[in-house]
Protein backbone atom coordinates (compact mmCIF):
# COMPACT_ATOMS: atom_id res chain seq x y z
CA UNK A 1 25.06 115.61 55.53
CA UNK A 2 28.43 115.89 53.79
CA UNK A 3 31.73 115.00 55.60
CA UNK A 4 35.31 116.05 54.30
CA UNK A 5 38.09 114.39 55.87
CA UNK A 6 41.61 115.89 55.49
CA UNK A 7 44.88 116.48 57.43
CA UNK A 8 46.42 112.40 57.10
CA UNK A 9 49.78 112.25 55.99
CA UNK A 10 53.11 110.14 56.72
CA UNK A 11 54.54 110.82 60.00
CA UNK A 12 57.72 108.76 62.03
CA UNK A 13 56.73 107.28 65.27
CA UNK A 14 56.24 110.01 67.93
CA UNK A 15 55.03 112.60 65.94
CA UNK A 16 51.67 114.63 65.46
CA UNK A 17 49.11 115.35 63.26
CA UNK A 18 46.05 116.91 62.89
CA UNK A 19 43.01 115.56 61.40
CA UNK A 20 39.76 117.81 60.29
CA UNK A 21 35.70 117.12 58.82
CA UNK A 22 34.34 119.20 57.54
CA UNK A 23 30.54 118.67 57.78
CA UNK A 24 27.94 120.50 55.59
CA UNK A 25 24.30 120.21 54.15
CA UNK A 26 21.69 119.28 57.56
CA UNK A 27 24.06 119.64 60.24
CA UNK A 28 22.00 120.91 62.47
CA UNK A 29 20.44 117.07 62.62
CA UNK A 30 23.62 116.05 63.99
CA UNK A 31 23.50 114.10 67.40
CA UNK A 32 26.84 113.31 67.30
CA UNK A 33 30.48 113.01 65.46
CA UNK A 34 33.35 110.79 65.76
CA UNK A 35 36.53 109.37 64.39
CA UNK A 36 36.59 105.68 63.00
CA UNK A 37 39.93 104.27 61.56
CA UNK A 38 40.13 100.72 59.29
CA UNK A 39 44.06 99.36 59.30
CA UNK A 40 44.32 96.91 56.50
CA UNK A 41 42.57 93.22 56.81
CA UNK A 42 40.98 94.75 60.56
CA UNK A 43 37.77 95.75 60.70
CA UNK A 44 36.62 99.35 61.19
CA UNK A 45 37.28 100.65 64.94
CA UNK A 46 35.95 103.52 66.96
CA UNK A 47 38.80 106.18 68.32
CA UNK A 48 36.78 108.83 69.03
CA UNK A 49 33.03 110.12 69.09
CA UNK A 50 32.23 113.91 70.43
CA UNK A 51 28.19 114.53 71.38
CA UNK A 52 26.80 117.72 70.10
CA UNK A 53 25.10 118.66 73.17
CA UNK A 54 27.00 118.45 75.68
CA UNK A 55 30.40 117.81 73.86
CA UNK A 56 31.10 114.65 75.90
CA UNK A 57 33.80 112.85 74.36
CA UNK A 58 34.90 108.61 74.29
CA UNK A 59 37.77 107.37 73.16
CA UNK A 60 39.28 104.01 72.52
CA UNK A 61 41.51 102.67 75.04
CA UNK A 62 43.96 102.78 72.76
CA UNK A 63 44.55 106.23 72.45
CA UNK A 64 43.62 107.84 75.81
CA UNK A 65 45.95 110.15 76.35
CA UNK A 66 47.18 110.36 72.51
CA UNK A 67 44.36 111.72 70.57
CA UNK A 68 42.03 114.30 71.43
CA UNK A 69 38.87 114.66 69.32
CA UNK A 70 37.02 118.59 69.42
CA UNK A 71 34.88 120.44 67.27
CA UNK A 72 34.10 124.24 66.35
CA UNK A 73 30.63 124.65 66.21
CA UNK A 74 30.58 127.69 63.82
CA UNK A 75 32.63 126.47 61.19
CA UNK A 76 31.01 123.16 61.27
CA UNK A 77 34.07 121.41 61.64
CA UNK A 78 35.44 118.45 64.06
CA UNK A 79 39.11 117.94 64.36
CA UNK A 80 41.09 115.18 65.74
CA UNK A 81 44.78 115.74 67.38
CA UNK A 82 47.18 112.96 67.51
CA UNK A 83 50.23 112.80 69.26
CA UNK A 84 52.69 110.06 70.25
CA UNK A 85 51.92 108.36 67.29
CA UNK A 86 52.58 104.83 66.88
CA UNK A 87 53.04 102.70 64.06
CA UNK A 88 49.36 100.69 64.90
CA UNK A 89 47.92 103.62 64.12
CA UNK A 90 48.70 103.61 60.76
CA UNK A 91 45.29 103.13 58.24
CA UNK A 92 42.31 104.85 56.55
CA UNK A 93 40.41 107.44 59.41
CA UNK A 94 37.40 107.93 58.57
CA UNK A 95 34.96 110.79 60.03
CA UNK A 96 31.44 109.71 60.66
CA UNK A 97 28.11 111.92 61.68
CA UNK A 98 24.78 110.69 63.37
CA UNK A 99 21.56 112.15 63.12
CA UNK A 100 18.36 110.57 64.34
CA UNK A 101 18.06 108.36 62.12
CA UNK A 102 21.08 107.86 59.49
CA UNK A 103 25.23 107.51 59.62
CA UNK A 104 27.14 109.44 57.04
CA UNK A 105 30.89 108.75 56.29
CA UNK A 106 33.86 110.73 54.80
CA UNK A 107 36.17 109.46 52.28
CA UNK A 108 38.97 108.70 54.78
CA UNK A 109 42.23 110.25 55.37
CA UNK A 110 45.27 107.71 55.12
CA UNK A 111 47.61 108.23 58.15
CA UNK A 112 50.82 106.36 57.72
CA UNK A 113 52.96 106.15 61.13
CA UNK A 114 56.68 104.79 59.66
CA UNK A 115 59.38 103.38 62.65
């Protein structure tokens, strides 16, 4: 499975932006697809995951209410909406996929959030 991240950007505090992954190659061994983000010197962090069945979505207490993950089956692709931005949100997203029995990562997206 291959995972394309774009969409990050510099935004001021308040504002939006759209991430997107783009997955390809055995996605049909996808279980599930989420959003992970790594602010400098912090360890990696879950925001979002999305399950392929059933499309049951978590998200990180921090952004409930702020960030909506989806996906569109057909065009393989998973998206991430953020709103209300806040300046902790700035750092590398990252978009992750799990099959049965592997993870597979994206690039990363920056997302700067400036005050």
């Amino acid at each position: 499975v291959q995972l394309v991240e774009s969409g990050g950007g510099l935004v001021y505090t308040g504002g939006s932006l759209r991430l997107s992954c783009a997955a390809s190659g055995r996605t049909f061994s996808i279980t599930a697809m989420g959003w992970y983000r790594q602010a400098p010197g912090k360890q990696r962090e879950l925001v979002a995951l999305i399950t392929s069945g059933h499309g049951s979505t978590t998200y990180a207490n921090s952004v409930k209410g702020r960030f909506t993950i989806s996906s569109d089956i057909a065009k393989n692709t998973m998206y991430l909406q953020m709103n209300s931005l806040k300046p902790e949100d700035t750092a590398v997203y990252f978009c992750n996929a799990r099959t049965y029995d592997d993870d597979y990562w994206g690039q990363g997206t920056q997302v700067t959030v400036s005050s």
